[in-house]
N, C-alpha and C. Protein backbone atom coordinates (compact mmCIF):
# COMPACT_ATOMS: atom_id res chain seq x y z
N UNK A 1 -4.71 -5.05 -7.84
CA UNK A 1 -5.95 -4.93 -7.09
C UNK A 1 -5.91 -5.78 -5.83
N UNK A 2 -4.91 -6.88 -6.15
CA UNK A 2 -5.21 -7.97 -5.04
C UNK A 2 -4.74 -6.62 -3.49
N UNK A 3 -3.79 -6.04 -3.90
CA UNK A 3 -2.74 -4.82 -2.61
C UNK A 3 -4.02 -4.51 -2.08
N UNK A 4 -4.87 -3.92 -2.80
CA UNK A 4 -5.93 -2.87 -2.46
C UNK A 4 -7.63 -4.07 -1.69
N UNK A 5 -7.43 -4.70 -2.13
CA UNK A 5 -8.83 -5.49 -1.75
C UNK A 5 -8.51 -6.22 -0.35
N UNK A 6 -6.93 -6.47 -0.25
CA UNK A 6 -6.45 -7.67 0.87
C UNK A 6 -5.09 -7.59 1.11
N UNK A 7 -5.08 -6.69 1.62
CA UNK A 7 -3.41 -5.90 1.80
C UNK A 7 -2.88 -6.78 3.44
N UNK A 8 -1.90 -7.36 3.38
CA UNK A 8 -1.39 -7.32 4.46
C UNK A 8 -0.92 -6.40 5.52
N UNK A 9 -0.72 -5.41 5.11
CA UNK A 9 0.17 -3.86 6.08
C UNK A 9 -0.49 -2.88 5.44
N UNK A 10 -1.29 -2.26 6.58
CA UNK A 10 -1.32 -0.59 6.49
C UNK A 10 -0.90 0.10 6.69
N UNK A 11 -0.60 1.28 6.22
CA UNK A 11 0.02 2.14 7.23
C UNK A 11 -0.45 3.56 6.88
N UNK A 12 -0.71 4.39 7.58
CA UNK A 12 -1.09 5.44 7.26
C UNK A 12 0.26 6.69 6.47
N UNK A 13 -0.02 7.62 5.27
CA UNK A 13 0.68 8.26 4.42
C UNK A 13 1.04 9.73 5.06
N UNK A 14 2.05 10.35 5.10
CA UNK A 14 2.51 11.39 5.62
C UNK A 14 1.34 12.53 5.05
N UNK A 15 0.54 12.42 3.88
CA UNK A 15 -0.48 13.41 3.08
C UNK A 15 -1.79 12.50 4.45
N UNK A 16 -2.72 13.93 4.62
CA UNK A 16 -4.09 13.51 5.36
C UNK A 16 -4.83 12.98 4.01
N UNK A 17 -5.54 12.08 4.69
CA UNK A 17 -6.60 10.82 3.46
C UNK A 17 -5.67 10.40 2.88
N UNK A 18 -4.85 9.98 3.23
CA UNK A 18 -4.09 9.07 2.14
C UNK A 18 -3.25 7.15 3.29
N UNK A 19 -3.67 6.54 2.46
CA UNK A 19 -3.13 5.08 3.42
C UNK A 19 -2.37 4.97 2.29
N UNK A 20 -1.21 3.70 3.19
CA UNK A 20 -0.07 2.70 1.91
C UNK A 20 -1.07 1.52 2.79
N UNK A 21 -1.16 0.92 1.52
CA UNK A 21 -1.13 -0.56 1.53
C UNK A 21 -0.11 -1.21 1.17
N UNK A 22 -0.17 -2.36 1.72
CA UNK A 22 1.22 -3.70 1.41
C UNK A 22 0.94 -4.56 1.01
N UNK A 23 1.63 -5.40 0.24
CA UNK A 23 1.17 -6.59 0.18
C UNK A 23 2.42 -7.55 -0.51
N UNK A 24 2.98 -8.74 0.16
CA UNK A 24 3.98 -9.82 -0.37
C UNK A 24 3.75 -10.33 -1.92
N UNK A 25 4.95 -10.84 -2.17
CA UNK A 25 4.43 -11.78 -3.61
C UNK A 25 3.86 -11.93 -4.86
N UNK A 26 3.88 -10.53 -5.38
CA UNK A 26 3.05 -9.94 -5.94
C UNK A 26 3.81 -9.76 -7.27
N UNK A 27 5.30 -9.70 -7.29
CA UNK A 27 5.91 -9.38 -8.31
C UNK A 27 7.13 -9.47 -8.18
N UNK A 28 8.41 -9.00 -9.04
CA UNK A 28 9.65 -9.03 -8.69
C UNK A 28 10.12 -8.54 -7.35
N UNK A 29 9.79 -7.74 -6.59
CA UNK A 29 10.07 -7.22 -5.68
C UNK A 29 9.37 -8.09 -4.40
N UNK A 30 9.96 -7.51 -3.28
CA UNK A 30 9.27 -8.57 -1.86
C UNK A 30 8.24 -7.99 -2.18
N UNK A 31 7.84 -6.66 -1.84
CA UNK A 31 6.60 -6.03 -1.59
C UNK A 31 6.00 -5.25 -2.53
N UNK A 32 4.69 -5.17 -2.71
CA UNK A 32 4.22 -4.18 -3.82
C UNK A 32 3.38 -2.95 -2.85
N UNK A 33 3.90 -2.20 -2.87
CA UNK A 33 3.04 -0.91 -2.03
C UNK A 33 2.46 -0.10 -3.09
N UNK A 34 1.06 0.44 -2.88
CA UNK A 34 -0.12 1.46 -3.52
C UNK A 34 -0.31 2.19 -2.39
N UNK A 35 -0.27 3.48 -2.63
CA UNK A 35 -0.79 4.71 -2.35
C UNK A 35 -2.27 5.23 -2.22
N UNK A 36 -3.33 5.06 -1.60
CA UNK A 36 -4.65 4.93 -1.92
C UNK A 36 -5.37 6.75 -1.24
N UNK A 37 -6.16 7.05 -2.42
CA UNK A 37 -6.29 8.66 -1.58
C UNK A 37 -7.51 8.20 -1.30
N UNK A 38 -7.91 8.57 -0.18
CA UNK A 38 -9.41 8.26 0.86
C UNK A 38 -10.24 9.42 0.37
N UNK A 39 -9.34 10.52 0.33
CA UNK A 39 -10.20 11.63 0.30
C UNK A 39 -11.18 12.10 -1.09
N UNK A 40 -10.90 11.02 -1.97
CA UNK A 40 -12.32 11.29 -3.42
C UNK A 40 -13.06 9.86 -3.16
N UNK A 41 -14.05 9.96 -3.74
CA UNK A 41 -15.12 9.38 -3.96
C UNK A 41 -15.45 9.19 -5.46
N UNK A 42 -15.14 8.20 -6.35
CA UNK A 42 -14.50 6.52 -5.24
C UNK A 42 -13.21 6.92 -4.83
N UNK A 43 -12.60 6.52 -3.54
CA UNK A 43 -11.28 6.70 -3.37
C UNK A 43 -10.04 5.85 -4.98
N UNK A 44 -8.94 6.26 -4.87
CA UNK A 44 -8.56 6.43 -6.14
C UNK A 44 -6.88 5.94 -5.64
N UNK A 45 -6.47 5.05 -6.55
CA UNK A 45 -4.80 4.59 -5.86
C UNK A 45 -4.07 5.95 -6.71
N UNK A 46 -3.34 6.64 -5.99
CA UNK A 46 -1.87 7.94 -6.53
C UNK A 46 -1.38 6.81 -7.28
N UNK A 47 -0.27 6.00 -6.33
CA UNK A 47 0.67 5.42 -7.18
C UNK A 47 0.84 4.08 -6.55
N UNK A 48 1.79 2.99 -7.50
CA UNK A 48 2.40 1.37 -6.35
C UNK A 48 3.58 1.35 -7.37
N UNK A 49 3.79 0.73 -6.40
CA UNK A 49 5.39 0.23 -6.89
C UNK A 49 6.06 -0.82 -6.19
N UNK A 50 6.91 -1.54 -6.40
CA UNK A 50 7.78 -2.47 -5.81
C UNK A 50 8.62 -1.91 -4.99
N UNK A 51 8.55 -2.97 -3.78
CA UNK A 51 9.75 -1.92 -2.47
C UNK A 51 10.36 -3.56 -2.08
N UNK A 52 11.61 -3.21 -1.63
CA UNK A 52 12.27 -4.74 -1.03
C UNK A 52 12.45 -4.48 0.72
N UNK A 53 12.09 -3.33 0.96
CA UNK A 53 12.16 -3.04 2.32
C UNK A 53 10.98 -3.42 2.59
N UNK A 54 10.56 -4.00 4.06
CA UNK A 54 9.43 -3.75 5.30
C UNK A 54 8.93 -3.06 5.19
N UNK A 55 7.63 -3.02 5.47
CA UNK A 55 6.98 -1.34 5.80
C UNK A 55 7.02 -1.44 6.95
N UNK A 56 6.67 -0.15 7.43
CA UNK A 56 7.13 0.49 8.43
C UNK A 56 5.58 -0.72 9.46
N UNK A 57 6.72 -0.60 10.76
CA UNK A 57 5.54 -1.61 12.03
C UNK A 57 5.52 -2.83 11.51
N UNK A 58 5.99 -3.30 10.43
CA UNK A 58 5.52 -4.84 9.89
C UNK A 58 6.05 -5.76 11.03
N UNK A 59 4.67 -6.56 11.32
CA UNK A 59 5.52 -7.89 12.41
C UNK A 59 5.03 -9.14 11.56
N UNK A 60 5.81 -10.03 11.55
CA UNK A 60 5.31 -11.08 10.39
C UNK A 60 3.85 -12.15 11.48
């Protein structure tokens, strides 16, 4: 929840209504990215997972 409430990196998702959030430190991995769909009400996370890459535009 912490990704979703106080994400460091947004970035918008190749699907319309859909953002990645980012966020450091979170777990084994550098980064924990969630998938968040805008488009229901309440908006609703697809999926997260651990990534060791940057997201995309990240400037520290």
């Amino acid at each position: 929840m912490a990704t979703v409430t106080a994400p460091e990196h947004v970035h918008p998702d190749p699907r319309p209504q859909r953002e990645r959030y980012w966020r450091q430190g979170l777990g084994p991995s550098r980064w924990l990215l969630a998938v968040i769909d805008l488009g229901t009400a309440p908006a609703q996370i697809v999926t997260a997972y651990g990534n060791r890459k940057d997201p995309p535009g990240w400037t520290p």
